[in-house]
N, C-alpha and C. Protein backbone atom coordinates (compact mmCIF):
# COMPACT_ATOMS: atom_id res chain seq x y z
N UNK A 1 -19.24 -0.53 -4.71
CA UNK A 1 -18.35 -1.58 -4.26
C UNK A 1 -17.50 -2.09 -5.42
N UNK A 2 -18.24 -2.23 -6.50
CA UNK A 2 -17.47 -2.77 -7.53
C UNK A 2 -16.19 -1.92 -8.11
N UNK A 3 -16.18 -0.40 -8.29
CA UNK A 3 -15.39 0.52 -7.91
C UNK A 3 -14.35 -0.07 -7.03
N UNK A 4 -14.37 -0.06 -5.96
CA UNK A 4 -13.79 -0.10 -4.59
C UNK A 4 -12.90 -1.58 -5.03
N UNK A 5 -13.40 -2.11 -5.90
CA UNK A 5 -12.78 -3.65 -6.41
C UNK A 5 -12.00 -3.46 -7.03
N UNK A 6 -11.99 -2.51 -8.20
CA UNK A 6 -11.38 -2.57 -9.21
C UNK A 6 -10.18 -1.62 -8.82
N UNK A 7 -10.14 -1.01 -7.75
CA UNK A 7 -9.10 -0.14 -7.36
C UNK A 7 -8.46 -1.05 -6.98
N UNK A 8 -8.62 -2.05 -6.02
CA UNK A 8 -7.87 -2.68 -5.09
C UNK A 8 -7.04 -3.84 -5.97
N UNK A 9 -7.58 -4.25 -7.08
CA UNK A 9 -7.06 -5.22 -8.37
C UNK A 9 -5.93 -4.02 -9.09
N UNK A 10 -6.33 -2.75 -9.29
CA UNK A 10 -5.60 -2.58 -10.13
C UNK A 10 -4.21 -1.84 -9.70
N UNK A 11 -4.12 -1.90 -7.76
CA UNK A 11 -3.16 -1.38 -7.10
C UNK A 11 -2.70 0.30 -6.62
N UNK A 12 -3.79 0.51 -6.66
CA UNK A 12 -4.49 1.69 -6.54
C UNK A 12 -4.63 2.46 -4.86
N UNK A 13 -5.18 1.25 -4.34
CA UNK A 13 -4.88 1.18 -2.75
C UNK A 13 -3.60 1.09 -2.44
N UNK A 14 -2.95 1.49 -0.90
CA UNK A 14 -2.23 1.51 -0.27
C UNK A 14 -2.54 0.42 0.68
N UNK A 15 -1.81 -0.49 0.85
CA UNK A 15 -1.89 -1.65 1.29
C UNK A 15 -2.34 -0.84 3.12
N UNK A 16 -2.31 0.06 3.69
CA UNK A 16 -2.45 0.87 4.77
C UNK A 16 -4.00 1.31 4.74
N UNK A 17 -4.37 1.38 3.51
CA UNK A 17 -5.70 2.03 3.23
C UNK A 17 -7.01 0.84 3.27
N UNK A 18 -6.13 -0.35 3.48
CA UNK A 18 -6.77 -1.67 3.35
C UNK A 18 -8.31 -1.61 4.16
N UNK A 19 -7.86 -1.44 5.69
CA UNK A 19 -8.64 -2.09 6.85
C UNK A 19 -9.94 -1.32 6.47
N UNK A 20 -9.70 0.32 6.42
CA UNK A 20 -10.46 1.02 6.17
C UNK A 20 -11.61 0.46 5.03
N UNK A 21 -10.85 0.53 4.60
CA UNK A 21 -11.49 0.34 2.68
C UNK A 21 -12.81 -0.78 2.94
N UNK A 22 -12.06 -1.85 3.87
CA UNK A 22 -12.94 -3.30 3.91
C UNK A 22 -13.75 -3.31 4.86
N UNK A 23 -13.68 -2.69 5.99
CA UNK A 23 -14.41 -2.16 6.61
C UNK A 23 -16.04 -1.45 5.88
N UNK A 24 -15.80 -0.68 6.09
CA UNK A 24 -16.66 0.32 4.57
C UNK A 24 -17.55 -1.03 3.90
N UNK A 25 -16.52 -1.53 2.86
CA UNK A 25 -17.37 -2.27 2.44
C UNK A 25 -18.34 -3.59 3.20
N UNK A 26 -17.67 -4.23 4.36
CA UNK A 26 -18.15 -4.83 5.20
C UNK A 26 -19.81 -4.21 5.61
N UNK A 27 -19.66 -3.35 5.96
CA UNK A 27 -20.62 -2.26 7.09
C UNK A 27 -21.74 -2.51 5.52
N UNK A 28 -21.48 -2.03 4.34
CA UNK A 28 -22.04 -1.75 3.32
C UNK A 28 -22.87 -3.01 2.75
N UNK A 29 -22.15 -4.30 2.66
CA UNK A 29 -22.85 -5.57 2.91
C UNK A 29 -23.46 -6.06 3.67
N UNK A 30 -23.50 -6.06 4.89
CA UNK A 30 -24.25 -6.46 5.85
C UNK A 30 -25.38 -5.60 6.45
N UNK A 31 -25.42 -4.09 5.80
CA UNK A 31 -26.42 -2.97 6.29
C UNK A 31 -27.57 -3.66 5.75
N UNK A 32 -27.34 -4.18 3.84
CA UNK A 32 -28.46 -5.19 3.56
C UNK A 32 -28.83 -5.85 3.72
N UNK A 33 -28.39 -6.71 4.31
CA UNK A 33 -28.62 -8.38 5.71
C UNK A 33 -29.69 -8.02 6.05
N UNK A 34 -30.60 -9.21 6.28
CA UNK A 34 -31.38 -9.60 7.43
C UNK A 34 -30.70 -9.86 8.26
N UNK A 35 -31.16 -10.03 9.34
CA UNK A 35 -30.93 -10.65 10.56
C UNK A 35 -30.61 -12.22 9.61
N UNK A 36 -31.41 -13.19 9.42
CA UNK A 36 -31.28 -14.38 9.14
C UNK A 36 -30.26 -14.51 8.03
N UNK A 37 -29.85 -13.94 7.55
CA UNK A 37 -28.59 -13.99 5.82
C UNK A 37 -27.54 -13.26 6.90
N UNK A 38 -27.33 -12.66 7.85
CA UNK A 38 -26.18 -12.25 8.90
C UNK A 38 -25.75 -13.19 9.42
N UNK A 39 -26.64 -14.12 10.00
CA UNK A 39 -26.62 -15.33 10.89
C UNK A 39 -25.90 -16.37 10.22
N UNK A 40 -26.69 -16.44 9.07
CA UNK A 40 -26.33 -17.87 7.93
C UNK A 40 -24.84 -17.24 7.59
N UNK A 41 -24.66 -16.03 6.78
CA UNK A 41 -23.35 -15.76 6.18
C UNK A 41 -21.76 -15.84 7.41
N UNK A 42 -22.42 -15.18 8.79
CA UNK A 42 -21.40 -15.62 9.28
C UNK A 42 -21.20 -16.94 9.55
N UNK A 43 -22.32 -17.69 10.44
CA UNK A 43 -22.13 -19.22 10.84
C UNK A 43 -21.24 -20.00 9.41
N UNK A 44 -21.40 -19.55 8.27
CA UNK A 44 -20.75 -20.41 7.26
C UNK A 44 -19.66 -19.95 6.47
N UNK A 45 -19.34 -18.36 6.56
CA UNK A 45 -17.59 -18.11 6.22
C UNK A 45 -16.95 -17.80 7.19
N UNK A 46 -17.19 -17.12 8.15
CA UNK A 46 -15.75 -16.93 9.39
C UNK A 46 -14.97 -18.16 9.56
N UNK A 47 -15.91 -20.07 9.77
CA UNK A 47 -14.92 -20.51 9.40
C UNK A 47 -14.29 -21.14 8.39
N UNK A 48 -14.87 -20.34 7.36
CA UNK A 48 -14.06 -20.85 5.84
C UNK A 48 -12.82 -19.34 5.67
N UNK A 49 -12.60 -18.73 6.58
CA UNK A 49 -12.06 -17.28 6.36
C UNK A 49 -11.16 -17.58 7.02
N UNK A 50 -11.44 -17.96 8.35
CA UNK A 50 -9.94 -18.63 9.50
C UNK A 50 -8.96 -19.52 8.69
N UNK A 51 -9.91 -20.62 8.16
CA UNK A 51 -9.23 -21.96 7.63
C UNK A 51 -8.15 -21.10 6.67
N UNK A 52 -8.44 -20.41 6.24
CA UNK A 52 -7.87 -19.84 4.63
C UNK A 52 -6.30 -18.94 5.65
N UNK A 53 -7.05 -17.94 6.68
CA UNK A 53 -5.93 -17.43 6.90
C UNK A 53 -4.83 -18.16 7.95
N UNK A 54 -5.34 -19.20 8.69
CA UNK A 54 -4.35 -19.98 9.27
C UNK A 54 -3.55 -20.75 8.57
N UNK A 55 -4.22 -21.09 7.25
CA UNK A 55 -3.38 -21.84 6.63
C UNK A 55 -2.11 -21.14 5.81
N UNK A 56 -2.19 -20.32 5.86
CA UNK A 56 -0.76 -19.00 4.78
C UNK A 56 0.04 -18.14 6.14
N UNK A 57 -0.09 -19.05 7.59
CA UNK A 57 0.91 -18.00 8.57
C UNK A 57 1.33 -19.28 9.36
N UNK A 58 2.63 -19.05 9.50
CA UNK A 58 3.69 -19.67 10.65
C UNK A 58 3.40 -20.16 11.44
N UNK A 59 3.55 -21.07 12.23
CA UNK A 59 3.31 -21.42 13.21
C UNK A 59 2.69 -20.58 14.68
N UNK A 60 3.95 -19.79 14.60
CA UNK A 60 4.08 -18.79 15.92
C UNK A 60 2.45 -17.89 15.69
N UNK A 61 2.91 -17.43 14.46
CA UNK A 61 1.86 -16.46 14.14
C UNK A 61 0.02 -16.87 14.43
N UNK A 62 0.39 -18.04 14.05
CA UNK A 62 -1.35 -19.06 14.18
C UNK A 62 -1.39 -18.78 16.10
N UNK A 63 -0.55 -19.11 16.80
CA UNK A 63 -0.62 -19.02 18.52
C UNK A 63 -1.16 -17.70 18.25
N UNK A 64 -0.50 -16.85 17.90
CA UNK A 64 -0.94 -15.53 18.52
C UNK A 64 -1.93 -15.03 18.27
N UNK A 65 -2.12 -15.37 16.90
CA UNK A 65 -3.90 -14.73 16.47
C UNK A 65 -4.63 -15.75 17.02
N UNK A 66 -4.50 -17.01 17.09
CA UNK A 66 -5.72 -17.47 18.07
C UNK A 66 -5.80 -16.79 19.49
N UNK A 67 -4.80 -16.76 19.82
CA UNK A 67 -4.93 -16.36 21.30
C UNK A 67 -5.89 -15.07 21.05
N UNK A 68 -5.35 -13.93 20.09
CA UNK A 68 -5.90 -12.25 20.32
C UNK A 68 -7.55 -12.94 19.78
N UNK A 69 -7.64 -13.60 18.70
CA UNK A 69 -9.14 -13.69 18.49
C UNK A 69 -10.20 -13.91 19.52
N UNK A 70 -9.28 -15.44 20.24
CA UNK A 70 -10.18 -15.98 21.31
C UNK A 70 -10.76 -14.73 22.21
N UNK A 71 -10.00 -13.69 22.54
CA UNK A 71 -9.98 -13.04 23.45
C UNK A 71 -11.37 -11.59 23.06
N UNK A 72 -10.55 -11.67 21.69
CA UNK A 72 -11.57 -10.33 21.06
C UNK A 72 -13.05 -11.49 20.98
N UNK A 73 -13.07 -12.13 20.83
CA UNK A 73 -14.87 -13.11 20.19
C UNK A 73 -15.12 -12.35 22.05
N UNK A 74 -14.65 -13.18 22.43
CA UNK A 74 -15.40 -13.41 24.01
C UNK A 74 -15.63 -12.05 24.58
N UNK A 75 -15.05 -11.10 24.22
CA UNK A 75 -15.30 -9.97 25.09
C UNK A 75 -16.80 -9.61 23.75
N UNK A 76 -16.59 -9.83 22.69
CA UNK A 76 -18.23 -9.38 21.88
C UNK A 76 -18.88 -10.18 22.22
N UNK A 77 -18.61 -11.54 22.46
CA UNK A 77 -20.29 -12.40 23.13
C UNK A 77 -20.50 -12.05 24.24
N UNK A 78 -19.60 -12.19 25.37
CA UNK A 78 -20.25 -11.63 26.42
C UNK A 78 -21.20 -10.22 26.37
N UNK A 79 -20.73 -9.20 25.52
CA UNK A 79 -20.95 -7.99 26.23
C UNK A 79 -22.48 -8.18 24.94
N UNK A 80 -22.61 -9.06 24.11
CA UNK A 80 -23.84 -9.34 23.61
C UNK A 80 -25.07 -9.70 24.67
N UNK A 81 -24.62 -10.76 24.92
CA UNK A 81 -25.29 -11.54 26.07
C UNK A 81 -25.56 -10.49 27.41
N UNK A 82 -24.54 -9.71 27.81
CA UNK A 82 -25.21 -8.51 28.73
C UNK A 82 -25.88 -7.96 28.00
N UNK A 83 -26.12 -7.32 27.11
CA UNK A 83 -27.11 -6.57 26.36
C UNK A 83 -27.95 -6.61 26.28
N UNK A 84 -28.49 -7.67 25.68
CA UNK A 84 -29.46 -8.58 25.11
C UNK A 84 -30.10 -9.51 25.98
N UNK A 85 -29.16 -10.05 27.34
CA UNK A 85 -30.29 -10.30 28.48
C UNK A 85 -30.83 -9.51 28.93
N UNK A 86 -30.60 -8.49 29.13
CA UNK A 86 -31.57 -7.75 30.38
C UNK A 86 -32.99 -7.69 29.92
């Protein structure tokens, strides 16, 4: 990962190569999670991560990603909650 850092500092990445890249590393951080440090880490940055990115976009732009988020959360809780009730 630290690799994967120092590329991305030193411009190395293709701003295209991004999603991928963070992805990867995402999957790679959280494979080590507990369950309980998954729970805690999201409940306490997604919304320190929103705050950060709503605050650096337009007006218009804030409507629209709330709207697509609202939409993407709810279709993963629900289809959690089917899962996981039965």
């Amino acid at each position: 990962m630290n690799k994967m850092i120092e590329k991305m500092m030193s411009g190395m990445i293709k701003p295209e190569d991004m999603p991928k890249m963070m992805g990867s590393m995402v999957n790679n951080i959280f494979s080590q999670m507990s369950s309980q440090d998954r729970i805690e880490f999201v409940s306490s940055m997604m919304p320190k991560c929103l705050n950060v990115i709503f605050s650096e976009i337009e007006p218009e732009a804030k409507q629209s990603l709330a709207k697509e988020m609202i939409n993407k959360m709810m279709l993963i809780f629900e289809e959690q909650l089917k899962t996981d009730g039965k």
